[in-house]
N, C-alpha and C. Protein backbone atom coordinates (compact mmCIF):
# COMPACT_ATOMS: atom_id res chain seq x y z
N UNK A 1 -5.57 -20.84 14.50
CA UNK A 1 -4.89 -20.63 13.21
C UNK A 1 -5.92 -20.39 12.13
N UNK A 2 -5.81 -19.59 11.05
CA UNK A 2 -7.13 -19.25 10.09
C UNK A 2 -6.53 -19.90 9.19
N UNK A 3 -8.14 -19.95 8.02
CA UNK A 3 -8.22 -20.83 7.32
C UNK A 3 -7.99 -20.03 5.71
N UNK A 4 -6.74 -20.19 5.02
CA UNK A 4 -6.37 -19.25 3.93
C UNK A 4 -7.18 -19.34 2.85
N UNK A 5 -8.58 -20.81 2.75
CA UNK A 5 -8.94 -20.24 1.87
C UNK A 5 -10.17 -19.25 2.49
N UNK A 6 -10.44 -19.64 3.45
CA UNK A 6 -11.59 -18.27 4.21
C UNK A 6 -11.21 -16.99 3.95
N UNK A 7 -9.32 -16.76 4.28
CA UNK A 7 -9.35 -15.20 4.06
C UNK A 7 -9.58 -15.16 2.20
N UNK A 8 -9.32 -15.80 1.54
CA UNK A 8 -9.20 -15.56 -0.11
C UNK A 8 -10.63 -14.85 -0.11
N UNK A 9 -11.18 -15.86 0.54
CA UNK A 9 -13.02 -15.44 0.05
C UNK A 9 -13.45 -14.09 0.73
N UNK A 10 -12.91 -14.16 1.79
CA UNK A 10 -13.22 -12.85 2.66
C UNK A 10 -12.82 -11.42 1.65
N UNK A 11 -11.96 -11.62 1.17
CA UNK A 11 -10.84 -10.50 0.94
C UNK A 11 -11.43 -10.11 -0.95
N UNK A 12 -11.98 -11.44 -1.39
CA UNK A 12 -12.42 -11.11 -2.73
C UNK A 12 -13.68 -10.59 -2.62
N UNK A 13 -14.65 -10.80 -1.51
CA UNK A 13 -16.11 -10.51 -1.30
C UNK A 13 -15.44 -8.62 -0.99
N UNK A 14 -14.53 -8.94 -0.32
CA UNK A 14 -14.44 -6.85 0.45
C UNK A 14 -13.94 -6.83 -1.13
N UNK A 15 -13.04 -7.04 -2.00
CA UNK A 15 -12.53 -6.16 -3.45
C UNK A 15 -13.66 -6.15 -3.94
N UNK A 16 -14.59 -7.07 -4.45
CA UNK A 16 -15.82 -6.92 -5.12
C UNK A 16 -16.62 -5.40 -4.60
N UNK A 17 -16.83 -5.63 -3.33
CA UNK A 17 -17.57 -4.39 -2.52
C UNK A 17 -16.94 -3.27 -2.93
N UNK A 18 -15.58 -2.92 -2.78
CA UNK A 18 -14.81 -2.10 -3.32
C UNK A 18 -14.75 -1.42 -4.39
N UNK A 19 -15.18 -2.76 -5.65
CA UNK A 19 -15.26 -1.85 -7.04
C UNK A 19 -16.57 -1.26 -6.91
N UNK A 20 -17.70 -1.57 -6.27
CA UNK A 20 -19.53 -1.37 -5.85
C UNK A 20 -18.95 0.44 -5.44
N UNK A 21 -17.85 0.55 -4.74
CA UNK A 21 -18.24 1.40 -4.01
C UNK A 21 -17.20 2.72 -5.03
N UNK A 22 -16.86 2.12 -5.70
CA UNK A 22 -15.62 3.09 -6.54
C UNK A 22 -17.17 3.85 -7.67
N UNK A 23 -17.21 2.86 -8.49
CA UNK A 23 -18.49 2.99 -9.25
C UNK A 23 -19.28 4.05 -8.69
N UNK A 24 -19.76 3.91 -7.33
CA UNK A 24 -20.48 5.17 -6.40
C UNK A 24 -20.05 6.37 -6.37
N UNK A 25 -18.28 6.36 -6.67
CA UNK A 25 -17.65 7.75 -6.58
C UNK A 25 -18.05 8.37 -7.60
N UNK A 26 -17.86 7.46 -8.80
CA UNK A 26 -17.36 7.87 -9.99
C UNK A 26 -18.79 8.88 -10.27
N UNK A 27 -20.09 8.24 -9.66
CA UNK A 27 -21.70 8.68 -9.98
C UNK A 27 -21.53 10.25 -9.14
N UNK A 28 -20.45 10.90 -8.41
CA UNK A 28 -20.30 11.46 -7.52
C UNK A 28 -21.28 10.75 -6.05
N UNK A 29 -21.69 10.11 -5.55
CA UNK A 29 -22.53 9.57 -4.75
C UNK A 29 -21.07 9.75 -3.20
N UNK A 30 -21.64 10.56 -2.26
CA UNK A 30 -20.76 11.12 -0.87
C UNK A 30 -20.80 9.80 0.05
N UNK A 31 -22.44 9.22 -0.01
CA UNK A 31 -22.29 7.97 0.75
C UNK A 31 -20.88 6.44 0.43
N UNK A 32 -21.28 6.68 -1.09
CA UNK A 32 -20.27 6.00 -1.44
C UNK A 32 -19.04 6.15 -1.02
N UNK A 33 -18.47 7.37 -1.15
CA UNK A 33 -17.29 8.27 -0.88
C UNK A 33 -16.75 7.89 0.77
N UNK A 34 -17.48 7.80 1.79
CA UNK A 34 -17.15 7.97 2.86
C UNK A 34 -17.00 6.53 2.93
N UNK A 35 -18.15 5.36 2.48
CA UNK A 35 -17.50 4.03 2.36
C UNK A 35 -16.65 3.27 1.75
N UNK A 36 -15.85 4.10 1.12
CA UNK A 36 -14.94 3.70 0.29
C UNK A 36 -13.67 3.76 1.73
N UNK A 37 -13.68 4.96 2.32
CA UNK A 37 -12.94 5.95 3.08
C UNK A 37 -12.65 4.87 4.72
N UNK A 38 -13.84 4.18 4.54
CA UNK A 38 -13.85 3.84 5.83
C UNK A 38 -13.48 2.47 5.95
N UNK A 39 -13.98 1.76 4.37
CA UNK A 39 -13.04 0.71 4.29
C UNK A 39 -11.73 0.23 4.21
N UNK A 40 -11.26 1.29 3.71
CA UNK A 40 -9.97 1.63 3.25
C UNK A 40 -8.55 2.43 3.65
N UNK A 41 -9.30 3.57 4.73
CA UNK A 41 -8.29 4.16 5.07
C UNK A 41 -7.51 3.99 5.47
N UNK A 42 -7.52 3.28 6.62
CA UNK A 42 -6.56 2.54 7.57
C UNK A 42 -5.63 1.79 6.53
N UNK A 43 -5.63 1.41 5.76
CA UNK A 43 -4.29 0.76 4.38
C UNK A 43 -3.71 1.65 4.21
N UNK A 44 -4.19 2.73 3.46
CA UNK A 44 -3.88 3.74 2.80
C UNK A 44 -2.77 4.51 3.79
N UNK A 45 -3.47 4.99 5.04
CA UNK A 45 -2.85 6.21 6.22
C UNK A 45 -1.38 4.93 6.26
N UNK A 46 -1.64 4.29 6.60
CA UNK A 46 -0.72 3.10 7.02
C UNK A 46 0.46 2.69 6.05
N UNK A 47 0.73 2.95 4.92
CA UNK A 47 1.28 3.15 3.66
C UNK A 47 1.91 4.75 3.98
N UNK A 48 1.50 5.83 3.97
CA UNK A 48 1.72 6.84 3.99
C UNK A 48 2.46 7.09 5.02
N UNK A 49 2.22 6.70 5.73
CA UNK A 49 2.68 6.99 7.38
C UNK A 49 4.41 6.06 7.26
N UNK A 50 4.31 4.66 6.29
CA UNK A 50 5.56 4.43 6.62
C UNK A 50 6.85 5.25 6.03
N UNK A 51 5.80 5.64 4.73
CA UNK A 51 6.54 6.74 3.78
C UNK A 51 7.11 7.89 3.95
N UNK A 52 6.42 8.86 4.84
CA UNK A 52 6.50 9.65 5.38
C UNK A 52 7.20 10.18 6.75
N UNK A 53 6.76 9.03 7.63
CA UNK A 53 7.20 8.90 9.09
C UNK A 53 6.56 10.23 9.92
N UNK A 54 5.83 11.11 9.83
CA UNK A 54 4.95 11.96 10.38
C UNK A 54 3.87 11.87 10.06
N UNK A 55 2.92 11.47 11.35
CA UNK A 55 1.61 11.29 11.36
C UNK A 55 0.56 12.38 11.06
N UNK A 56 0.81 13.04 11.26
CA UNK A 56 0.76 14.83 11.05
C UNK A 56 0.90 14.69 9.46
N UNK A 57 1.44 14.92 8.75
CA UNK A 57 1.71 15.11 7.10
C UNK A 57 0.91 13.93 7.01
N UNK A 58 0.85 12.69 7.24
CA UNK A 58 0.46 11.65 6.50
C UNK A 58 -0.88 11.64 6.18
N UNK A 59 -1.45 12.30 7.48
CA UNK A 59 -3.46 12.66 7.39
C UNK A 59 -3.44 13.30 6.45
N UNK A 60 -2.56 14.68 6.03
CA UNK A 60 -2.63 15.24 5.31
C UNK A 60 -3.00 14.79 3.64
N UNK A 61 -1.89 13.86 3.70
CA UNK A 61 -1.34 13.22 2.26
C UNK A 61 -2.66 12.51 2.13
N UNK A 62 -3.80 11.84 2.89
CA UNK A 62 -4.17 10.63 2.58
C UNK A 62 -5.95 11.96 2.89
N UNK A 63 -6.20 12.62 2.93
CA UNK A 63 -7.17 13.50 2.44
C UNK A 63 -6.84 13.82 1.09
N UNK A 64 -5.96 13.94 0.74
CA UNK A 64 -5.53 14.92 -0.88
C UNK A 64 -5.13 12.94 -1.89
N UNK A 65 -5.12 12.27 -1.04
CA UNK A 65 -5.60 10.69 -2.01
C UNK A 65 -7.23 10.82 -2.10
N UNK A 66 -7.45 10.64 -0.81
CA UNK A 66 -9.16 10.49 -0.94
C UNK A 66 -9.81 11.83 -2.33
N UNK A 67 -9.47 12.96 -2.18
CA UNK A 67 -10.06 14.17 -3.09
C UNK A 67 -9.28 13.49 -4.43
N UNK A 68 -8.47 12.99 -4.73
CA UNK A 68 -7.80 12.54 -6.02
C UNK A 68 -8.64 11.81 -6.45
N UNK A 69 -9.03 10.50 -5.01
CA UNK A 69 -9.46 9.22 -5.88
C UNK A 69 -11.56 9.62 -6.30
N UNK A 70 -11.95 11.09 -5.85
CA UNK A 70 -13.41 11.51 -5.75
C UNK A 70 -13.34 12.12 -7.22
N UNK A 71 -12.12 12.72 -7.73
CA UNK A 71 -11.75 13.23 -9.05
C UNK A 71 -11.88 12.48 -10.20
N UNK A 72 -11.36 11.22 -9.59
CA UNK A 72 -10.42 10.39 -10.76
C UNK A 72 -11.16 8.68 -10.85
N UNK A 73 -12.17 8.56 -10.07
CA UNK A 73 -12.63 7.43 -9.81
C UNK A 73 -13.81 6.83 -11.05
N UNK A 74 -14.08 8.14 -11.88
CA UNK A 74 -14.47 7.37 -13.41
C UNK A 74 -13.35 6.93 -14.37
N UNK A 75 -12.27 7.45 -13.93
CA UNK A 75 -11.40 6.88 -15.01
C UNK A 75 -10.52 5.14 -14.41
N UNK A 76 -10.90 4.99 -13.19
CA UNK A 76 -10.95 3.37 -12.46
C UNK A 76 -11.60 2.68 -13.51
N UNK A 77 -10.59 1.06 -13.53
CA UNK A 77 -10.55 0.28 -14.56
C UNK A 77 -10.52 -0.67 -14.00
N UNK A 78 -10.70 -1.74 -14.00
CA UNK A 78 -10.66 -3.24 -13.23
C UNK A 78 -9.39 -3.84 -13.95
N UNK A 79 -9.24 -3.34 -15.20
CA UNK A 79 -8.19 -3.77 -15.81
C UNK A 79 -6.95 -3.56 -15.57
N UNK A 80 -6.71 -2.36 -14.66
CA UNK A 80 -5.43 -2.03 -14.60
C UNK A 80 -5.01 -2.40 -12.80
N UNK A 81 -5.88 -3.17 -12.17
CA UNK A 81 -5.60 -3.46 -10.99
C UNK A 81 -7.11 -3.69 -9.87
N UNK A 82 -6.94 -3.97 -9.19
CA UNK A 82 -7.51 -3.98 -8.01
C UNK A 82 -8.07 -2.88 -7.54
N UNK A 83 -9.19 -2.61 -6.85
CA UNK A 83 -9.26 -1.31 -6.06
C UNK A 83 -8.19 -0.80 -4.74
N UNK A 84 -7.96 -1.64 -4.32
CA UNK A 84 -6.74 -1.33 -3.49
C UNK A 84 -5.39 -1.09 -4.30
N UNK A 85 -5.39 -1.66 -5.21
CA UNK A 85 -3.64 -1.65 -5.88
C UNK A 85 -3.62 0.24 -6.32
N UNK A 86 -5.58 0.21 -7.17
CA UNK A 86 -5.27 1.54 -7.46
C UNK A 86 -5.33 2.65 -6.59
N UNK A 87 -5.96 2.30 -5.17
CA UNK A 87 -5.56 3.71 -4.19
C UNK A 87 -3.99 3.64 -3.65
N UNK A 88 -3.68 2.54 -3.58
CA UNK A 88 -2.53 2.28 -2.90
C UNK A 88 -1.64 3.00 -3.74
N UNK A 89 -1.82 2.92 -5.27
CA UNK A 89 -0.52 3.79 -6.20
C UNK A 89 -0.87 5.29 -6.10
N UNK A 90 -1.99 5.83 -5.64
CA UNK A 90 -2.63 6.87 -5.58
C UNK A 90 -1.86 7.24 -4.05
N UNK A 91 -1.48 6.78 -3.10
CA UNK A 91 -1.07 7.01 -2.14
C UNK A 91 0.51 7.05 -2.24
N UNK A 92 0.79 6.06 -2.71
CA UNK A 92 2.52 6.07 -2.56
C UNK A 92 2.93 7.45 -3.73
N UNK A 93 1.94 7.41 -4.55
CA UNK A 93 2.78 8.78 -5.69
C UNK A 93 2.47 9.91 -4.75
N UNK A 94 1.18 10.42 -4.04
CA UNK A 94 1.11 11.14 -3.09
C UNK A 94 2.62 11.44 -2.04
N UNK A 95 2.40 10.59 -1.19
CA UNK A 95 3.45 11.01 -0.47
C UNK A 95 4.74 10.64 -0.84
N UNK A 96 5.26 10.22 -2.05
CA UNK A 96 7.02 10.73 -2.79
C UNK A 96 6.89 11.86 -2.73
N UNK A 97 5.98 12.66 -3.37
CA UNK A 97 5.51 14.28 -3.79
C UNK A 97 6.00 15.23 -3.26
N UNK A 98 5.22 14.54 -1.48
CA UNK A 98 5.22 15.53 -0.23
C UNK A 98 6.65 15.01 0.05
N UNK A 99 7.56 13.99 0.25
CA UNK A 99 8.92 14.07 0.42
C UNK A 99 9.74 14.33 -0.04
N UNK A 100 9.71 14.42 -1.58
CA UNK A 100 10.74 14.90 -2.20
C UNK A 100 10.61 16.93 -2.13
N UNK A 101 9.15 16.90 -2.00
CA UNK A 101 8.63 18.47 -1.67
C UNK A 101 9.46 19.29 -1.17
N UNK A 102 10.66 18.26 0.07
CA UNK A 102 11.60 19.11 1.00
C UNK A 102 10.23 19.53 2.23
N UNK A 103 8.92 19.36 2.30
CA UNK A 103 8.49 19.45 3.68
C UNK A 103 8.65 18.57 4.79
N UNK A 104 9.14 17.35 4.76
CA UNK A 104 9.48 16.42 5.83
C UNK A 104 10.85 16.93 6.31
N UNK A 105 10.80 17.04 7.10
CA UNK A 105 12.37 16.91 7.56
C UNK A 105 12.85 15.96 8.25
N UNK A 106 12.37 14.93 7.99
CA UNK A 106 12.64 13.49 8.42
C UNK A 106 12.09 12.23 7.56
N UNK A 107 12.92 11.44 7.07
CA UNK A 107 12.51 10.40 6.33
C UNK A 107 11.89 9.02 7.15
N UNK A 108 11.64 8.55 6.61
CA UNK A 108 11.07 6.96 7.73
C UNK A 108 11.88 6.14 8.03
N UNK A 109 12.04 5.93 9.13
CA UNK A 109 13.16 5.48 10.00
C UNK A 109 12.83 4.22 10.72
N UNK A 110 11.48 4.02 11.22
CA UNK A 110 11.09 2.94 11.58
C UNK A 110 10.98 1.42 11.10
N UNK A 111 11.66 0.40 12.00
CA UNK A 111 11.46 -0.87 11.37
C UNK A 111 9.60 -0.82 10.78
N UNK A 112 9.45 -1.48 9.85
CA UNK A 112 8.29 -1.50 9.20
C UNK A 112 6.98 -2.13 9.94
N UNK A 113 7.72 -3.05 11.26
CA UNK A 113 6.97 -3.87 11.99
C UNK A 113 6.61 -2.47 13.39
N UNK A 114 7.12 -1.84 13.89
CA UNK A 114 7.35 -0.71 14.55
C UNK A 114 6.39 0.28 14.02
N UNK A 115 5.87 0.73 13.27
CA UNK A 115 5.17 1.65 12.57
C UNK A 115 3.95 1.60 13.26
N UNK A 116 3.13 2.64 14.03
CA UNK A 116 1.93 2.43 14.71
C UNK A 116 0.87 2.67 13.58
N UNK A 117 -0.75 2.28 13.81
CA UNK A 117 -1.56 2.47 12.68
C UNK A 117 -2.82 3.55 13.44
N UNK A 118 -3.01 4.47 12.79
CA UNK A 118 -3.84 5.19 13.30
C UNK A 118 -5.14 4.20 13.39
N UNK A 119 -6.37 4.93 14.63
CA UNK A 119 -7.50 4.00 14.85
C UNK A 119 -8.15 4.49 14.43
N UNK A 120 -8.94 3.82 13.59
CA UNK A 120 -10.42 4.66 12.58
C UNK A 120 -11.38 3.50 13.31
N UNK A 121 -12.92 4.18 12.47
CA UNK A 121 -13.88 3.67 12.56
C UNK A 121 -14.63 2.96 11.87
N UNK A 122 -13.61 2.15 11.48
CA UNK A 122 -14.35 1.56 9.90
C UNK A 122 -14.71 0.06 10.74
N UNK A 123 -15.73 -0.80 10.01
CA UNK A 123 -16.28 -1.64 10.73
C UNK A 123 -15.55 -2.81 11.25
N UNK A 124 -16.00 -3.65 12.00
CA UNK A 124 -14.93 -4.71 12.54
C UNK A 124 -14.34 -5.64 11.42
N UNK A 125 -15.71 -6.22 10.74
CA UNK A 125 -15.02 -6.88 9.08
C UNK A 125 -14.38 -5.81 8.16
N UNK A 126 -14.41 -4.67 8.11
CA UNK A 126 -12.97 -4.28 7.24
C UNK A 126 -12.00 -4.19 8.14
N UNK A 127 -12.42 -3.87 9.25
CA UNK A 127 -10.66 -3.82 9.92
C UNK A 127 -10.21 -5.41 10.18
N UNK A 128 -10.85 -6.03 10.32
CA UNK A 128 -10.38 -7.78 10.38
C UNK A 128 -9.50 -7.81 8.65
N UNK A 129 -9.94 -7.19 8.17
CA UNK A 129 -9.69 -7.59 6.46
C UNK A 129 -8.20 -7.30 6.39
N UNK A 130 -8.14 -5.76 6.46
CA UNK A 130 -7.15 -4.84 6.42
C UNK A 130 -6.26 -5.83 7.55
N UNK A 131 -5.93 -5.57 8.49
CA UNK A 131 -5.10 -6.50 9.54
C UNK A 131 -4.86 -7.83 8.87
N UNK A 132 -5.87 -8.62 8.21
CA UNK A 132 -5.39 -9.91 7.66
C UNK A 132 -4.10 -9.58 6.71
N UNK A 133 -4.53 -8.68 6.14
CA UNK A 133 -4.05 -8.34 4.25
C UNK A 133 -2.75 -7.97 5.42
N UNK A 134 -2.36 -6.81 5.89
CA UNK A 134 -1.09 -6.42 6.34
C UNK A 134 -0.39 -7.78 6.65
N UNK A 135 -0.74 -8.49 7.63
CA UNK A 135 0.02 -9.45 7.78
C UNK A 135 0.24 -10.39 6.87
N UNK A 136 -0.36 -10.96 5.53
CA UNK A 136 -0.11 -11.31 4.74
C UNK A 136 1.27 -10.83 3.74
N UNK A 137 1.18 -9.69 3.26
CA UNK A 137 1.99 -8.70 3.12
C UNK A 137 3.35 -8.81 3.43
N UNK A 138 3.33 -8.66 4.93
CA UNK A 138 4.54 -8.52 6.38
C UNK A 138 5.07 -10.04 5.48
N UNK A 139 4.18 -11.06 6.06
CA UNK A 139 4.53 -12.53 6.08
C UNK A 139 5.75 -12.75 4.79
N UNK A 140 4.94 -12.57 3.67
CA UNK A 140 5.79 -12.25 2.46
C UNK A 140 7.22 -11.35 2.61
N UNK A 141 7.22 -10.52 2.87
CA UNK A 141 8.39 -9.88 2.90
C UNK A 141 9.88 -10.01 4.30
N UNK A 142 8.56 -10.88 5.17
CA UNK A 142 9.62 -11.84 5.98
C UNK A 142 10.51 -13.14 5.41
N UNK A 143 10.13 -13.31 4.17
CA UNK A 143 10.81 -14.31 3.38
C UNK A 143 11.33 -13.86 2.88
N UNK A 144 11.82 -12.92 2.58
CA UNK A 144 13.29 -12.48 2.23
C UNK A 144 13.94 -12.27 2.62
N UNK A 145 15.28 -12.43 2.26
CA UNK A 145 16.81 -11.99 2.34
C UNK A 145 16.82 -10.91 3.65
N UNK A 146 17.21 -10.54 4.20
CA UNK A 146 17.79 -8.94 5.23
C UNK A 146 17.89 -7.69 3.36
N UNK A 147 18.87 -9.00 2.65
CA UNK A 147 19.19 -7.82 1.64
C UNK A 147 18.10 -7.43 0.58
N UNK A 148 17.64 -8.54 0.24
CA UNK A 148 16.66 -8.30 -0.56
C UNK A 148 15.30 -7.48 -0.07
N UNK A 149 15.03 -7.60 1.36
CA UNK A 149 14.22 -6.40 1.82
C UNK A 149 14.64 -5.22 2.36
N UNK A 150 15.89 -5.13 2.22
CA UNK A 150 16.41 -3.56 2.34
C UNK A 150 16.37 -2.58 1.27
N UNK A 151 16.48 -3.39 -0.21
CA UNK A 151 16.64 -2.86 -1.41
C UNK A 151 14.98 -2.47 -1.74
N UNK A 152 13.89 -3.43 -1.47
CA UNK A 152 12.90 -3.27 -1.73
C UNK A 152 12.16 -1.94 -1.43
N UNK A 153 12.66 -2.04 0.27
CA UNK A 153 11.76 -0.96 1.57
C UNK A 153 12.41 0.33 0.50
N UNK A 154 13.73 0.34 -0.02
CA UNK A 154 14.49 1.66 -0.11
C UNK A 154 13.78 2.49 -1.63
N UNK A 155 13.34 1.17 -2.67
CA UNK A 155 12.65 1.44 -3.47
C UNK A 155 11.11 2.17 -2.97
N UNK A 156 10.52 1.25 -2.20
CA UNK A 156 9.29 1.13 -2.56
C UNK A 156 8.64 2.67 -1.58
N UNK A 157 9.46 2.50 -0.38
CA UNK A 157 8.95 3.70 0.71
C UNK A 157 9.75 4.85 0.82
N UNK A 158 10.97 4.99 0.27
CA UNK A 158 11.72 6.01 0.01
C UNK A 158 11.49 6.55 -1.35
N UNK A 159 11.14 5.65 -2.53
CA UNK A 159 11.01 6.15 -3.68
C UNK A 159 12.58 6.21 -4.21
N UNK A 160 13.85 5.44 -4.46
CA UNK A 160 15.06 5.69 -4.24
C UNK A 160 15.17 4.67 -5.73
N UNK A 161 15.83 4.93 -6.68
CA UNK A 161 16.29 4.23 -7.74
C UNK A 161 17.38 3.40 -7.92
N UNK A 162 17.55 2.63 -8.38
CA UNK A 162 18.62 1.31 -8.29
C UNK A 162 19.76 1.95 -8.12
N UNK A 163 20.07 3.11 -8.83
CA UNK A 163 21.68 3.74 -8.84
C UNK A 163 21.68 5.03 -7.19
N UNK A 164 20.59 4.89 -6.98
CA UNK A 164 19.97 5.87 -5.51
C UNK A 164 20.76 4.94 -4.35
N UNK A 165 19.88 3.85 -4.39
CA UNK A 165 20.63 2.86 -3.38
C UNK A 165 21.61 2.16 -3.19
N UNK A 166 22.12 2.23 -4.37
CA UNK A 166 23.87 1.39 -4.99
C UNK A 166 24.41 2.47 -4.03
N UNK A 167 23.87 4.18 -4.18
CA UNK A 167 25.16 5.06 -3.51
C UNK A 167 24.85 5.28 -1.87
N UNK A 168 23.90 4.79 -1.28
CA UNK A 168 23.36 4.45 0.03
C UNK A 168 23.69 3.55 0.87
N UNK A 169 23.79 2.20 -0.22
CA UNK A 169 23.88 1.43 0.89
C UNK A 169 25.78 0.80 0.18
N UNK A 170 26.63 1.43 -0.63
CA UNK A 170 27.49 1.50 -1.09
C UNK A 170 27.85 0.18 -1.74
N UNK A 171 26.86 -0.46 -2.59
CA UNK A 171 27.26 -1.69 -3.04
C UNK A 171 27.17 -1.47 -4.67
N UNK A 172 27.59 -2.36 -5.41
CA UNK A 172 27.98 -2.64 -7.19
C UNK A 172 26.00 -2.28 -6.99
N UNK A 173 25.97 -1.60 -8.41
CA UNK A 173 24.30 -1.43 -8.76
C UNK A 173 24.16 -2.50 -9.47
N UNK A 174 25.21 -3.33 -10.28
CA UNK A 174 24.08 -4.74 -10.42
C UNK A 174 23.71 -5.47 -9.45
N UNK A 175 24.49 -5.55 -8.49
CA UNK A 175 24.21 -6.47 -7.09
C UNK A 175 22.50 -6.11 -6.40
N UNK A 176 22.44 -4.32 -6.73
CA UNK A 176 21.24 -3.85 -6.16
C UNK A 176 20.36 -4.32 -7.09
N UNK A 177 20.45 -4.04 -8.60
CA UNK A 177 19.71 -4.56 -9.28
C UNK A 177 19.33 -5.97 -8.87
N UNK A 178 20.25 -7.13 -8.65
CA UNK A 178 20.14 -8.80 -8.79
C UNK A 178 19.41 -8.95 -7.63
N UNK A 179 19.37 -8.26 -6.46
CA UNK A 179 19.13 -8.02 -5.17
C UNK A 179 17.53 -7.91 -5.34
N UNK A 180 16.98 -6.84 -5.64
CA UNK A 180 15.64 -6.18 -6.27
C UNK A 180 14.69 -7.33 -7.01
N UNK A 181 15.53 -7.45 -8.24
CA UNK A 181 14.46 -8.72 -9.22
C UNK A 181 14.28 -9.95 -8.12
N UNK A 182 15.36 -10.55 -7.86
CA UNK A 182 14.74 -11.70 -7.14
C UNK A 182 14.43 -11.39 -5.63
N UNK A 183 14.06 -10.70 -4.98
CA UNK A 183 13.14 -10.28 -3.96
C UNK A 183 11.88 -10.08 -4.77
N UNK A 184 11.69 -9.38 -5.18
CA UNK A 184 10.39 -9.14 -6.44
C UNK A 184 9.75 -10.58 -6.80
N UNK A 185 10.75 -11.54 -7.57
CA UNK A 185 10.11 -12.55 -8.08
C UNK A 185 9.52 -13.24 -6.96
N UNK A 186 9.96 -13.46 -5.87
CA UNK A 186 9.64 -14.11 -4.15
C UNK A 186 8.43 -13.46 -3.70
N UNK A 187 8.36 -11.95 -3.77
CA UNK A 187 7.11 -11.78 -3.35
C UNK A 187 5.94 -11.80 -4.36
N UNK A 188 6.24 -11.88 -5.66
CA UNK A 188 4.77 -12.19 -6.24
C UNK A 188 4.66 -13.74 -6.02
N UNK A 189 5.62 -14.56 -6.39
CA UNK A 189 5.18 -15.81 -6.04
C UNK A 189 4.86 -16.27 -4.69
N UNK A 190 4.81 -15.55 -3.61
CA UNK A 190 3.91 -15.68 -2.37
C UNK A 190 2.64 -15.15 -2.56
N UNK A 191 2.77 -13.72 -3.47
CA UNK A 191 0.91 -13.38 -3.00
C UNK A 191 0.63 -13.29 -4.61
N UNK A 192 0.81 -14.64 -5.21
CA UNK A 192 -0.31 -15.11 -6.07
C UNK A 192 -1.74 -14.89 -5.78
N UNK A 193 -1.70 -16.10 -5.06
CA UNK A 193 -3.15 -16.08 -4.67
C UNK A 193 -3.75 -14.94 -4.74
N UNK A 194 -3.53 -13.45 -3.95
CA UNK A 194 -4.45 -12.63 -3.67
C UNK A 194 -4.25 -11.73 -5.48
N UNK A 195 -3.10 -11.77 -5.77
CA UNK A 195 -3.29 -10.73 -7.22
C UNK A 195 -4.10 -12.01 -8.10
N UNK A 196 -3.54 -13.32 -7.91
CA UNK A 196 -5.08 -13.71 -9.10
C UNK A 196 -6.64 -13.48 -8.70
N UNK A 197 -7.41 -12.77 -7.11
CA UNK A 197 -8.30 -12.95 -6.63
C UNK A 197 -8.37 -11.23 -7.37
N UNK A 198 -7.44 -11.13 -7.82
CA UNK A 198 -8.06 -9.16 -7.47
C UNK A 198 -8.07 -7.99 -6.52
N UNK A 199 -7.12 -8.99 -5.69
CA UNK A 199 -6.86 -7.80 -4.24
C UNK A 199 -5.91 -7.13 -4.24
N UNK A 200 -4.71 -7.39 -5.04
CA UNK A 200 -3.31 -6.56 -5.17
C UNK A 200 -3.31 -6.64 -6.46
């Protein structure tokens, strides 16, 4: 069984590294670039991929994050999040883009636990990291409701608006609304810890 405050420390030592390596982009520096890439990708593809549900488009989507975040990585702020929070929003606005685009012809269908993760080569301590953080994540959103994580997934990986999913899943939109906030309030108050460390 691991020791949660080991992963805290683990996980704030990789965000620290993270902003080291954003900073590198921003200098244009390629070494940086590829270690950013290698720490990270596997989150990122893995996000995209649930969004998407084609593995095929999702490489796609998560090259045209990486060239975004090589663009845009002087205007990275510590203030406005985490280095992961900010590729991660860099990824999910990505692939809404490509789905609402009309190029998928299939939305994501897979239970979220079901979703395979492409295999990169990034080192054994980031992929130990990344695998911790997912299941952390998972863990959290296993504490909710059936309903309250249906409303969430429909928001968060479909990109679908409160009055989107009221006509989806055919229920009152305050219910979706009441549904939403307190799933929301449940999962920040599980991953405190990591958004006060700086990781989400």
């Amino acid at each position: 069984m691991g020791h949660p405050q080991h992963s805290l420390e683990t996980h704030t030592r990789g965000a620290n590294e993270l902003m080291t390596l954003i900073k590198g982009v921003a200098d244009q520096d390629q070494q940086a670039m590829a270690g950013l890439y290698d720490a990270t990708s596997r989150l990122v593809y893995g996000l995209v991929l649930r969004i998407l549900g084609d593995p095929s488009a999702a490489e796609e989507v998560v090259l045209d994050v990486y060239m975004q975040a090589w663009r845009q990585a002087s205007r990275y702020s510590e203030e406005r999040g985490s280095p992961m929070a900010w590729l991660t929003t860099i990824a999910r606005s990505r692939a809404l883009d490509r789905l609402r685009s009309g190029s998928q012809d299939r939305q994501r269908s897979q239970p979220l636990e079901m979703v395979e993760h492409r295999a990169t080569s990034i080192g054994a301590d980031d992929a130990a990291m990344a695998s911790e953080l997912q299941k952390l994540v998972l863990g959290a959103l296993d504490t909710l409701s059936p309903e309250q994580r249906e409303v969430i997934e429909l928001a968060y990986y479909r990109g679908l608006s409160h009055r989107e999913i009221a006509a989806e899943l055919g229920q009152p939109l305050g219910t979706v609304k009441t549904r939403t906030r307190l799933g929301m309030i449940k999962l920040r108050e599980m991953l405190k810890p990591l958004t006060a460390e700086g990781i989400l």
